[in-house]
C-alpha atoms as a PDB file:
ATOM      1  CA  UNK A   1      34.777  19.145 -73.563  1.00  0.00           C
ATOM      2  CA  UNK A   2      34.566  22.663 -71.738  1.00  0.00           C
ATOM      3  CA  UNK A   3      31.821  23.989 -74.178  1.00  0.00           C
ATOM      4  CA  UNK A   4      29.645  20.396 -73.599  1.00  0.00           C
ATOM      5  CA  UNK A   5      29.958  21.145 -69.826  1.00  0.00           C
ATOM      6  CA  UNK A   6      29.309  24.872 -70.505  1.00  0.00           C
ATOM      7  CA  UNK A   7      25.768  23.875 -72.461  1.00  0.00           C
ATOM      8  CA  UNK A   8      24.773  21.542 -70.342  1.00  0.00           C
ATOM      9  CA  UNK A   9      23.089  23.439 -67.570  1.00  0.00           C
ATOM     10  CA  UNK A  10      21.386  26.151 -70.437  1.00  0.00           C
ATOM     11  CA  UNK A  11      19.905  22.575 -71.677  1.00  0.00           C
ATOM     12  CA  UNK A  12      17.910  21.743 -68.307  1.00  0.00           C
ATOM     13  CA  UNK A  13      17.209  25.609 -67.468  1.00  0.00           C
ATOM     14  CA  UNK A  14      13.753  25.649 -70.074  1.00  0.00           C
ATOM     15  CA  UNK A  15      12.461  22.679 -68.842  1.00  0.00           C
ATOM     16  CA  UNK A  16      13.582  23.404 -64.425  1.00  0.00           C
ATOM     17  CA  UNK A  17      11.650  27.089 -65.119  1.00  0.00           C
ATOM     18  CA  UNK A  18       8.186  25.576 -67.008  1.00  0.00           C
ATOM     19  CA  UNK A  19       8.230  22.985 -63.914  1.00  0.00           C
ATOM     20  CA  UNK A  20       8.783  26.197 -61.764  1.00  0.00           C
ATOM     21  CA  UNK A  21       6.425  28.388 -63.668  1.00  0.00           C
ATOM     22  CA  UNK A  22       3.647  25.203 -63.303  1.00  0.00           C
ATOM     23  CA  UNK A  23       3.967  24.914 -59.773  1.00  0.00           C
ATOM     24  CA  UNK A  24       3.186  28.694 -59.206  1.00  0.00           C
ATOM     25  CA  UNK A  25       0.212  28.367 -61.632  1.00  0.00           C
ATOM     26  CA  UNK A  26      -1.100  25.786 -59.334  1.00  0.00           C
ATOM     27  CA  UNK A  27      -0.177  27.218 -56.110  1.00  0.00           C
ATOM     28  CA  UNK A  28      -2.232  30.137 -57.318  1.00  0.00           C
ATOM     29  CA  UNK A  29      -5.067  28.147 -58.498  1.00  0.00           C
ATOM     30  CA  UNK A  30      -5.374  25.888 -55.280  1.00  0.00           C
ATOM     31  CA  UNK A  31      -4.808  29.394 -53.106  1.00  0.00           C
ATOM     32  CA  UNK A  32      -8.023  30.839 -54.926  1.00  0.00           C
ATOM     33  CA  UNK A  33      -9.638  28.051 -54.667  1.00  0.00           C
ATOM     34  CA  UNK A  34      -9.294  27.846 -51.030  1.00  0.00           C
ATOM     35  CA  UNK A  35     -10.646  31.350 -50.805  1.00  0.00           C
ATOM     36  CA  UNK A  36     -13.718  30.797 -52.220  1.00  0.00           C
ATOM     37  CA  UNK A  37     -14.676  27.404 -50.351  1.00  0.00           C
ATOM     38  CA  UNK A  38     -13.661  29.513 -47.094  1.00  0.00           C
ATOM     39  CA  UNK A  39     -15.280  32.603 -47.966  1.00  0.00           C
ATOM     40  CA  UNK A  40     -18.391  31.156 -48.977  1.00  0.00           C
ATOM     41  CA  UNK A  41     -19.107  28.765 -46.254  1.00  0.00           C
ATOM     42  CA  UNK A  42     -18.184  31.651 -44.207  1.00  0.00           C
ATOM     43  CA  UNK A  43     -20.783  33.632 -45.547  1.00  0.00           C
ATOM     44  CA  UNK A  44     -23.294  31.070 -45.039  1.00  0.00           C
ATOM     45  CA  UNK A  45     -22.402  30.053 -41.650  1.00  0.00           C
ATOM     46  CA  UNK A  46     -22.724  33.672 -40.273  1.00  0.00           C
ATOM     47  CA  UNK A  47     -25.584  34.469 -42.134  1.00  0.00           C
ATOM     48  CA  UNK A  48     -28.005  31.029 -41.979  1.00  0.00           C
ATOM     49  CA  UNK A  49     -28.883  28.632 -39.666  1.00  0.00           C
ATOM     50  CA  UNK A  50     -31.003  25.432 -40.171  1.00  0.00           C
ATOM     51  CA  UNK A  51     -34.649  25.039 -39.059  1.00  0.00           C
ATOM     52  CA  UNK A  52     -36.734  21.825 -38.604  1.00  0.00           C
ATOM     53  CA  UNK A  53     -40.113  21.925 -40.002  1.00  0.00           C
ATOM     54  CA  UNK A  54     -42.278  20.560 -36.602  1.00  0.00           C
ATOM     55  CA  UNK A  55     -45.876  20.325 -38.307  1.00  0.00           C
ATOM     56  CA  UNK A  56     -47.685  20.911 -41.264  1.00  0.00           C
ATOM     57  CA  UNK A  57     -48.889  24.492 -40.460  1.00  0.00           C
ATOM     58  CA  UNK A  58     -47.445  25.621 -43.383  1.00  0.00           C
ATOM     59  CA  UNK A  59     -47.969  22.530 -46.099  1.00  0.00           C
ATOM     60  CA  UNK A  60     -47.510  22.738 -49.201  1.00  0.00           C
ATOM     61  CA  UNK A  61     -45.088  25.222 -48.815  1.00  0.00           C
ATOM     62  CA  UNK A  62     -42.889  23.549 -46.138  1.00  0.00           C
ATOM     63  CA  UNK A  63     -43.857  19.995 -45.453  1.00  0.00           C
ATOM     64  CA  UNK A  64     -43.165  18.286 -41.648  1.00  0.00           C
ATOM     65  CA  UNK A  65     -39.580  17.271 -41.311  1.00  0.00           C
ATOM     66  CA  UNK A  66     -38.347  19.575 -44.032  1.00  0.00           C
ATOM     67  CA  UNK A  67     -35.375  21.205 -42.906  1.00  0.00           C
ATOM     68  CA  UNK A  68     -35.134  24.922 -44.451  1.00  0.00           C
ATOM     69  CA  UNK A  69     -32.724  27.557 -44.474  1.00  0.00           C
ATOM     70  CA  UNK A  70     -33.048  30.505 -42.995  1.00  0.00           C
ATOM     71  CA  UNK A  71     -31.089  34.176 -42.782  1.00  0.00           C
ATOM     72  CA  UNK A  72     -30.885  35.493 -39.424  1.00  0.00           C
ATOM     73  CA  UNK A  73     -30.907  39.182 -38.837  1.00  0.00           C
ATOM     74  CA  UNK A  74     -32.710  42.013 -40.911  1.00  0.00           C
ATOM     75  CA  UNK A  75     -36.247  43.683 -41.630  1.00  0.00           C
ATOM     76  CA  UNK A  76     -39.671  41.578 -42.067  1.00  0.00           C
ATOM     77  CA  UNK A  77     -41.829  42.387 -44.680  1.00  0.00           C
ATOM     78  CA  UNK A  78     -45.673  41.000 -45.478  1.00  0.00           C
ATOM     79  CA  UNK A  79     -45.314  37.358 -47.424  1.00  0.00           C
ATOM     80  CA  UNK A  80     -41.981  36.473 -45.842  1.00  0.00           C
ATOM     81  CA  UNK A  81     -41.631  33.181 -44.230  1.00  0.00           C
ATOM     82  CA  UNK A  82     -39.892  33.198 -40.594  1.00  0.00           C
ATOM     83  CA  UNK A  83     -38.322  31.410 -37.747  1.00  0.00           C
ATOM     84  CA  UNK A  84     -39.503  32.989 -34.735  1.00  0.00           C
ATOM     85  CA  UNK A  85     -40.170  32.574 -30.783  1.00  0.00           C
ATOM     86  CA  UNK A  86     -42.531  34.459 -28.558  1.00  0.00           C
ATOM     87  CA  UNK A  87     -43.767  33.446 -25.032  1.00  0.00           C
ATOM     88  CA  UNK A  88     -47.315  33.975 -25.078  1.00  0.00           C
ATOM     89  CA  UNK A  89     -47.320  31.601 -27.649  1.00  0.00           C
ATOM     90  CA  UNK A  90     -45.927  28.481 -25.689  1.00  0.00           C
ATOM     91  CA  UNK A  91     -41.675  30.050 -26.462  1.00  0.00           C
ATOM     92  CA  UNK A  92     -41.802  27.367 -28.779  1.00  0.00           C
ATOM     93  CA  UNK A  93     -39.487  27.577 -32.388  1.00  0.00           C
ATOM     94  CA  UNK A  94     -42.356  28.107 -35.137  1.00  0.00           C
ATOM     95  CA  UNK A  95     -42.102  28.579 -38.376  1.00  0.00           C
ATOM     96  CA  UNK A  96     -45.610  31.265 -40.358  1.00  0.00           C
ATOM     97  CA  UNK A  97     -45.840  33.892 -43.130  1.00  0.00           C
ATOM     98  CA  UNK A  98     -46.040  37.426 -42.312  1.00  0.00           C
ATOM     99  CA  UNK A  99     -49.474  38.739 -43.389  1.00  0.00           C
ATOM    100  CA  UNK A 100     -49.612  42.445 -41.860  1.00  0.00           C
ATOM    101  CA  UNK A 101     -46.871  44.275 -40.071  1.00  0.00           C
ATOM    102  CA  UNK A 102     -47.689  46.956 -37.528  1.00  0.00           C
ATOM    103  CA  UNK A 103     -50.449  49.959 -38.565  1.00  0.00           C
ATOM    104  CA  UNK A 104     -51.905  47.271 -40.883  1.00  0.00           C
ATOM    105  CA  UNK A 105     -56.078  46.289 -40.221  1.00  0.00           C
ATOM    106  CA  UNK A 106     -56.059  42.855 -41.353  1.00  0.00           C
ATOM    107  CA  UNK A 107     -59.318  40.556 -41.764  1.00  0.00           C
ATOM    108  CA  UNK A 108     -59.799  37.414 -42.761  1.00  0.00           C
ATOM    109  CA  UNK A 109     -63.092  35.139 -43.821  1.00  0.00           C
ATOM    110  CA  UNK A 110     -63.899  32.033 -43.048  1.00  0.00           C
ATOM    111  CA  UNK A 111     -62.482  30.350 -46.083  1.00  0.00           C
ATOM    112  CA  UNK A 112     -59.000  31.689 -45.247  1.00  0.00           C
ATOM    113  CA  UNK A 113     -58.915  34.529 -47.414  1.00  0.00           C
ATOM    114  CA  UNK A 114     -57.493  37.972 -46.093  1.00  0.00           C
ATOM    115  CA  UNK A 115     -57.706  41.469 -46.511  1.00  0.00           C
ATOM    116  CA  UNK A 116     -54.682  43.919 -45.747  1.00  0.00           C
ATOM    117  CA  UNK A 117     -55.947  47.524 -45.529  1.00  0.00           C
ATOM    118  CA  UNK A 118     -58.743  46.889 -47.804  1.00  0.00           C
ATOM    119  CA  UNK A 119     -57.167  44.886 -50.233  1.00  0.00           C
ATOM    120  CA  UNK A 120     -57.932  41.314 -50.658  1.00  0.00           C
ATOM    121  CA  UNK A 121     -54.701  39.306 -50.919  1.00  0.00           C
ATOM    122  CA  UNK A 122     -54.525  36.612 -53.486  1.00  0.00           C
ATOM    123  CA  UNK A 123     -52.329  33.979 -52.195  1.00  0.00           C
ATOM    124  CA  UNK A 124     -51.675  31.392 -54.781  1.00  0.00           C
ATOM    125  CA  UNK A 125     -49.236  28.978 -52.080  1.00  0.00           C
ATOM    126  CA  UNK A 126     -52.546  27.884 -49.807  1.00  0.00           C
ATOM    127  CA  UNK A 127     -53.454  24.419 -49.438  1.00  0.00           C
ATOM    128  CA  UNK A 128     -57.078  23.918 -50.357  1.00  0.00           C
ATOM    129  CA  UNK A 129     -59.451  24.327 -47.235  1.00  0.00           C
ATOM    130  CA  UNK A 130     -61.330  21.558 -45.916  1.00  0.00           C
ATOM    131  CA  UNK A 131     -63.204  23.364 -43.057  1.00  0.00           C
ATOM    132  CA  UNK A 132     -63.789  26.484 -42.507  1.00  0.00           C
ATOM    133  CA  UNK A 133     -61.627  28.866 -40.373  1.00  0.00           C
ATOM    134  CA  UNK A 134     -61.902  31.399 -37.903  1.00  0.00           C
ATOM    135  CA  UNK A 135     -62.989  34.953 -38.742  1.00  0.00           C
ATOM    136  CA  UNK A 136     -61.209  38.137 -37.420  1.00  0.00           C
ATOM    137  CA  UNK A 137     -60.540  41.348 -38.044  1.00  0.00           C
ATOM    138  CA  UNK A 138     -57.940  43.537 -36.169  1.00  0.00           C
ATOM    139  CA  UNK A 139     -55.640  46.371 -36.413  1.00  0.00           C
ATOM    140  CA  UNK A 140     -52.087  45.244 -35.988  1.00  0.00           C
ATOM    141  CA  UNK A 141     -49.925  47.081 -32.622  1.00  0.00           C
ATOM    142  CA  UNK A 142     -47.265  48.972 -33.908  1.00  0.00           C
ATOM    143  CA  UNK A 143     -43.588  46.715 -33.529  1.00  0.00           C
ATOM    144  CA  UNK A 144     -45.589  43.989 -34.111  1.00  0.00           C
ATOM    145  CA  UNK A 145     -47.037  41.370 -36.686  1.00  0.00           C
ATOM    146  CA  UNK A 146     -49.494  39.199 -37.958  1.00  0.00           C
ATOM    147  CA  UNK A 147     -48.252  35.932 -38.802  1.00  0.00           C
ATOM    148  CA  UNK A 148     -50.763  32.813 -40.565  1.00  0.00           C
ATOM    149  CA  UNK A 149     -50.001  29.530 -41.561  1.00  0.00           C
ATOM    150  CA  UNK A 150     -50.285  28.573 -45.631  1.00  0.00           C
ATOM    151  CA  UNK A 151     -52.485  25.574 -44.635  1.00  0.00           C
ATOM    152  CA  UNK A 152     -55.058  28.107 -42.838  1.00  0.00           C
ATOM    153  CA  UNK A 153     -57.705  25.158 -41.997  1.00  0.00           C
ATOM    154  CA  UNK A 154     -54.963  23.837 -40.093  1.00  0.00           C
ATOM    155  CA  UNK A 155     -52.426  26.112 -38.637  1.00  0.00           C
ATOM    156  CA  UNK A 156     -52.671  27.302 -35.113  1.00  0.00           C
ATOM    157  CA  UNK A 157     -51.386  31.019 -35.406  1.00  0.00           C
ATOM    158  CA  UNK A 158     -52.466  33.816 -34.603  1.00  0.00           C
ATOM    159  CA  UNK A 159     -56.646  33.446 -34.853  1.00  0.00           C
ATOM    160  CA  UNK A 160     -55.678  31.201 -32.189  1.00  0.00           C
ATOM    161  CA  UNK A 161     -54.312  34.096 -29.924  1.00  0.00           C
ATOM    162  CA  UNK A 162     -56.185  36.823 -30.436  1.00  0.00           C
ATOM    163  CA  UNK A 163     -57.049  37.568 -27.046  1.00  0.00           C
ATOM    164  CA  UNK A 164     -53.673  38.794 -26.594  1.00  0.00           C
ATOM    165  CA  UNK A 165     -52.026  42.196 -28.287  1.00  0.00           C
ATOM    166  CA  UNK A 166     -54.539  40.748 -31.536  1.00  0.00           C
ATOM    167  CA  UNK A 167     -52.546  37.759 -32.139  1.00  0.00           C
ATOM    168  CA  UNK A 168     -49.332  39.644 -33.175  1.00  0.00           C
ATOM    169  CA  UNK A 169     -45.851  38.841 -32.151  1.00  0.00           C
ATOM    170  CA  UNK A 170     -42.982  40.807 -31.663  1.00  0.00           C
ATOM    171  CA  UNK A 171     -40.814  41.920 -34.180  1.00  0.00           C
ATOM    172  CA  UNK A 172     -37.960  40.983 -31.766  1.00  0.00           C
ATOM    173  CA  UNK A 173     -39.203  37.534 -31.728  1.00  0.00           C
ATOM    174  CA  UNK A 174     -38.373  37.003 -35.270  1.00  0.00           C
ATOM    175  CA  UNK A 175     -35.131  34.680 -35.270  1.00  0.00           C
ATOM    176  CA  UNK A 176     -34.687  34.492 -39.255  1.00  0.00           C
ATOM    177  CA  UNK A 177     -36.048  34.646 -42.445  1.00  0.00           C
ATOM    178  CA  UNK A 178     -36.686  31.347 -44.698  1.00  0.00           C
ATOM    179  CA  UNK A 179     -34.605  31.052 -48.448  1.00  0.00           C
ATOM    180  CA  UNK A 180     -34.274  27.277 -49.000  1.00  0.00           C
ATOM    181  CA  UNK A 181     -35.279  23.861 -48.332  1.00  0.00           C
ATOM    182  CA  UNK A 182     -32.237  22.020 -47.962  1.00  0.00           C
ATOM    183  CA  UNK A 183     -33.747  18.189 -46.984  1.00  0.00           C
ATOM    184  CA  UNK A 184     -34.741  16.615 -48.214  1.00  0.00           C
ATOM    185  CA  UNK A 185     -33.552  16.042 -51.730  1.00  0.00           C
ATOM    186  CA  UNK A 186     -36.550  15.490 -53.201  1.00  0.00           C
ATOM    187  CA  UNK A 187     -37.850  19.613 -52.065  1.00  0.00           C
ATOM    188  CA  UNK A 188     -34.601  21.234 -52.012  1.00  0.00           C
ATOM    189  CA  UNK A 189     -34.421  24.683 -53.544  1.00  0.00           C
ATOM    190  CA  UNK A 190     -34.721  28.568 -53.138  1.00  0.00           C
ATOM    191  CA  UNK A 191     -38.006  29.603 -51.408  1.00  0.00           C
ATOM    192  CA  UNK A 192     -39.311  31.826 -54.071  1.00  0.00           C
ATOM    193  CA  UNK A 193     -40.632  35.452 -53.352  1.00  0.00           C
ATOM    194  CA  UNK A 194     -44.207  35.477 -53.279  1.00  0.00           C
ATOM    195  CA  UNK A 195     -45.387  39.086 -54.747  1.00  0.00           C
ATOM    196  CA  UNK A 196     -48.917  38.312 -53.062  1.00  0.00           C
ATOM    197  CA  UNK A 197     -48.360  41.728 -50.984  1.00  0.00           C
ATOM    198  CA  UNK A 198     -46.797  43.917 -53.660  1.00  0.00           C
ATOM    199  CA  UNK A 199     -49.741  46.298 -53.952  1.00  0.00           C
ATOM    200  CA  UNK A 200     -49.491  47.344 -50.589  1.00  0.00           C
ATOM    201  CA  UNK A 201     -46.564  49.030 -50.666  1.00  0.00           C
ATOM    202  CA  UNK A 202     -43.076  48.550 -48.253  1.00  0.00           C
ATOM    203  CA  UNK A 203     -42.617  46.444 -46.455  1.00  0.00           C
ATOM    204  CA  UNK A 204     -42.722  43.578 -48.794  1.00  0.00           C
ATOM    205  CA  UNK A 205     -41.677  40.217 -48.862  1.00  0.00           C
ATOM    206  CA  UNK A 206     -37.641  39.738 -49.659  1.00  0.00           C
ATOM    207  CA  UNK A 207     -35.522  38.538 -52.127  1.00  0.00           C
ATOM    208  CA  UNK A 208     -33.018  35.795 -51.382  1.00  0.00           C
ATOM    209  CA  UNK A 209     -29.668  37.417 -49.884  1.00  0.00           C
ATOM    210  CA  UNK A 210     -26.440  35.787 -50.842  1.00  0.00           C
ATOM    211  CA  UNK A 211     -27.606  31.940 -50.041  1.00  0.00           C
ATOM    212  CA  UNK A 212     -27.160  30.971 -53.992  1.00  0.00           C
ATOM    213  CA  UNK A 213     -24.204  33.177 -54.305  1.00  0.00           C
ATOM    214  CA  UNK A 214     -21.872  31.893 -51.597  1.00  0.00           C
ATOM    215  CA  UNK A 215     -23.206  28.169 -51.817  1.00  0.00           C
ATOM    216  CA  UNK A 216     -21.866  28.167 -55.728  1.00  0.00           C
ATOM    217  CA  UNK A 217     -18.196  30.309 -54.389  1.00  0.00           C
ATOM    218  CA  UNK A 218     -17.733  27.075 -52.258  1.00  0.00           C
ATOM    219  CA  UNK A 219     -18.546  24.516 -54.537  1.00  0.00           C
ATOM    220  CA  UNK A 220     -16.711  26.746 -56.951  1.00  0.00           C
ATOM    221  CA  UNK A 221     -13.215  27.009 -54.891  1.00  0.00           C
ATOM    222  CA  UNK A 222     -13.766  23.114 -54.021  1.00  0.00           C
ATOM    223  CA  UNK A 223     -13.766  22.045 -57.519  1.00  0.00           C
ATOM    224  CA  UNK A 224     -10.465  24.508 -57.761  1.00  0.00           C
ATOM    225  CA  UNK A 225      -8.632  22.778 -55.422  1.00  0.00           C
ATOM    226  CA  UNK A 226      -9.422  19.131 -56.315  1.00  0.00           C
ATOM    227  CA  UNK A 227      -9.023  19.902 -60.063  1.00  0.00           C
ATOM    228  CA  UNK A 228      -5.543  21.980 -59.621  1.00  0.00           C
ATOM    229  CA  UNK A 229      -4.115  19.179 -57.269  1.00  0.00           C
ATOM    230  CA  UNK A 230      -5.228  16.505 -59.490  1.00  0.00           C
ATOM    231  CA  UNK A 231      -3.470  18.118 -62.791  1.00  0.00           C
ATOM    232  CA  UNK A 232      -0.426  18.351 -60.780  1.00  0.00           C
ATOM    233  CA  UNK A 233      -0.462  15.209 -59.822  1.00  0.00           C
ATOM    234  CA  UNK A 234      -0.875  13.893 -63.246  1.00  0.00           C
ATOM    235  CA  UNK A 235       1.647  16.230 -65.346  1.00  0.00           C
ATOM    236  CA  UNK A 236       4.291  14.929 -61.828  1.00  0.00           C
ATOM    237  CA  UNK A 237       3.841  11.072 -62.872  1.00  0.00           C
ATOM    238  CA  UNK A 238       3.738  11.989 -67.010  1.00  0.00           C
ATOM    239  CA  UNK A 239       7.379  13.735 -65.578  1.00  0.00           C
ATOM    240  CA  UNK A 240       8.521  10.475 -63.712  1.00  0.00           C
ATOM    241  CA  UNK A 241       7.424   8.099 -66.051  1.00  0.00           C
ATOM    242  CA  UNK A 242       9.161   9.987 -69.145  1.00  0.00           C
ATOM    243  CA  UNK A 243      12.596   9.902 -66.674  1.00  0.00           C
ATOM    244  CA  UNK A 244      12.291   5.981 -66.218  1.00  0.00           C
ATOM    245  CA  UNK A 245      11.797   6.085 -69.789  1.00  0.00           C
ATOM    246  CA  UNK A 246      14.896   7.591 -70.847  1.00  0.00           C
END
């Protein structure tokens, strides 16, 4: 009887320590997961804010009502897309692409082509024209830039204030720079890099920062958690329904 009693707790031990051992496994699991859903949204809620799309100055690029992504904070180069403010234009939230940054002579025909410091910038995005456009040609205040819609025969920007500092706004009036179209569904993606400006030299347009990145780390550590505390839920009722059984 004594060496029954004496074998009887060794016979539990393997099983009480893989139970054990599976519960830290998933502890783990559910810990990293939570890690990355918080660290990622983190990073996107620090770094990006969402934008409103309030006409079509900027079709087919960004279409009215599309609401975009945008990463606040940073340099402006020629070709990016950005969220910006500035007083003499109304203080309104608008949304144009950076065509010449300050020191740049920038010109541009009546069929809404440009030139940058001589060289005539193919820009593949533009909507067709229907009418023609204003022609200009100015040199750019240092601290400043030179922003056009892509829909140029419809896009009031800055031909349409070039009566003050040439049309340029303040660097300091830039609130963000666009990455994504988030809504709707049917245009959602990364704003790609347009290398339209390349030839000229810094600064050009940017790359996407971490907006890909940190949105997959949070879908990432959500599918953790959800998968980890599903598994332990299942292996817990395979456990009580093997008990019952015996």
């Amino acid at each position: 009887m004594s060496s029954v009693a004496e074998r009887t707790p060794e016979t539990g031990a393997g099983p009480a320590r893989r139970r054990s051992a599976a519960s830290i496994v998933q502890g783990a699991v559910i810990a990293l997961g939570f890690v990355m859903l918080v660290g990622g949204f983190a990073v996107l809620a620090v770094q990006y804010r969402p934008y409103k799309i309030p006409t079509g100055s900027m079709s087919p690029t960004l279409a009215i009502g599309d609401t975009v992504l945008a990463r606040a904070g940073g340099s402006v180069g020629r070709g990016d897309i950005v969220v910006f403010q500035d007083q003499d234009w109304g203080n309104a939230t608008l949304v144009k692409r950076v065509v010449a940054v300050g020191g740049d002579t920038v010109s541009g025909d009546r069929e809404g082509r440009i030139t940058v410091n001589g060289h005539q910038v193919s820009e593949p995005y533009l909507a067709p024209l229907r009418v023609s456009t204003t022609e200009f040609s100015v040199s750019v205040p240092e601290g400043r830039l030179f922003l056009l819609g892509d829909f140029r025969g419809n896009s009031l920007d800055s031909r349409s204030h070039l009566d003050v500092a040439f049309g340029s706004v303040p660097v300091s009036g830039v609130k963000a720079r666009v990455e994504a179209v988030v809504q709707p569904f049917s245009r959602a993606g990364l704003e790609r890099r347009t290398s339209s400006f390349d030839d000229l030299g810094a600064p050009s347009a940017h790359r996407a920062g971490p907006l890909l990145p940190a949105a997959w780390t949070s879908a990432g550590g959500a599918v953790l958690i959800v998968a980890a505390s599903a598994v332990g839920g299942a292996v817990s009722l395979l456990r009580r329904l093997r008990q019952r059984r015996a």
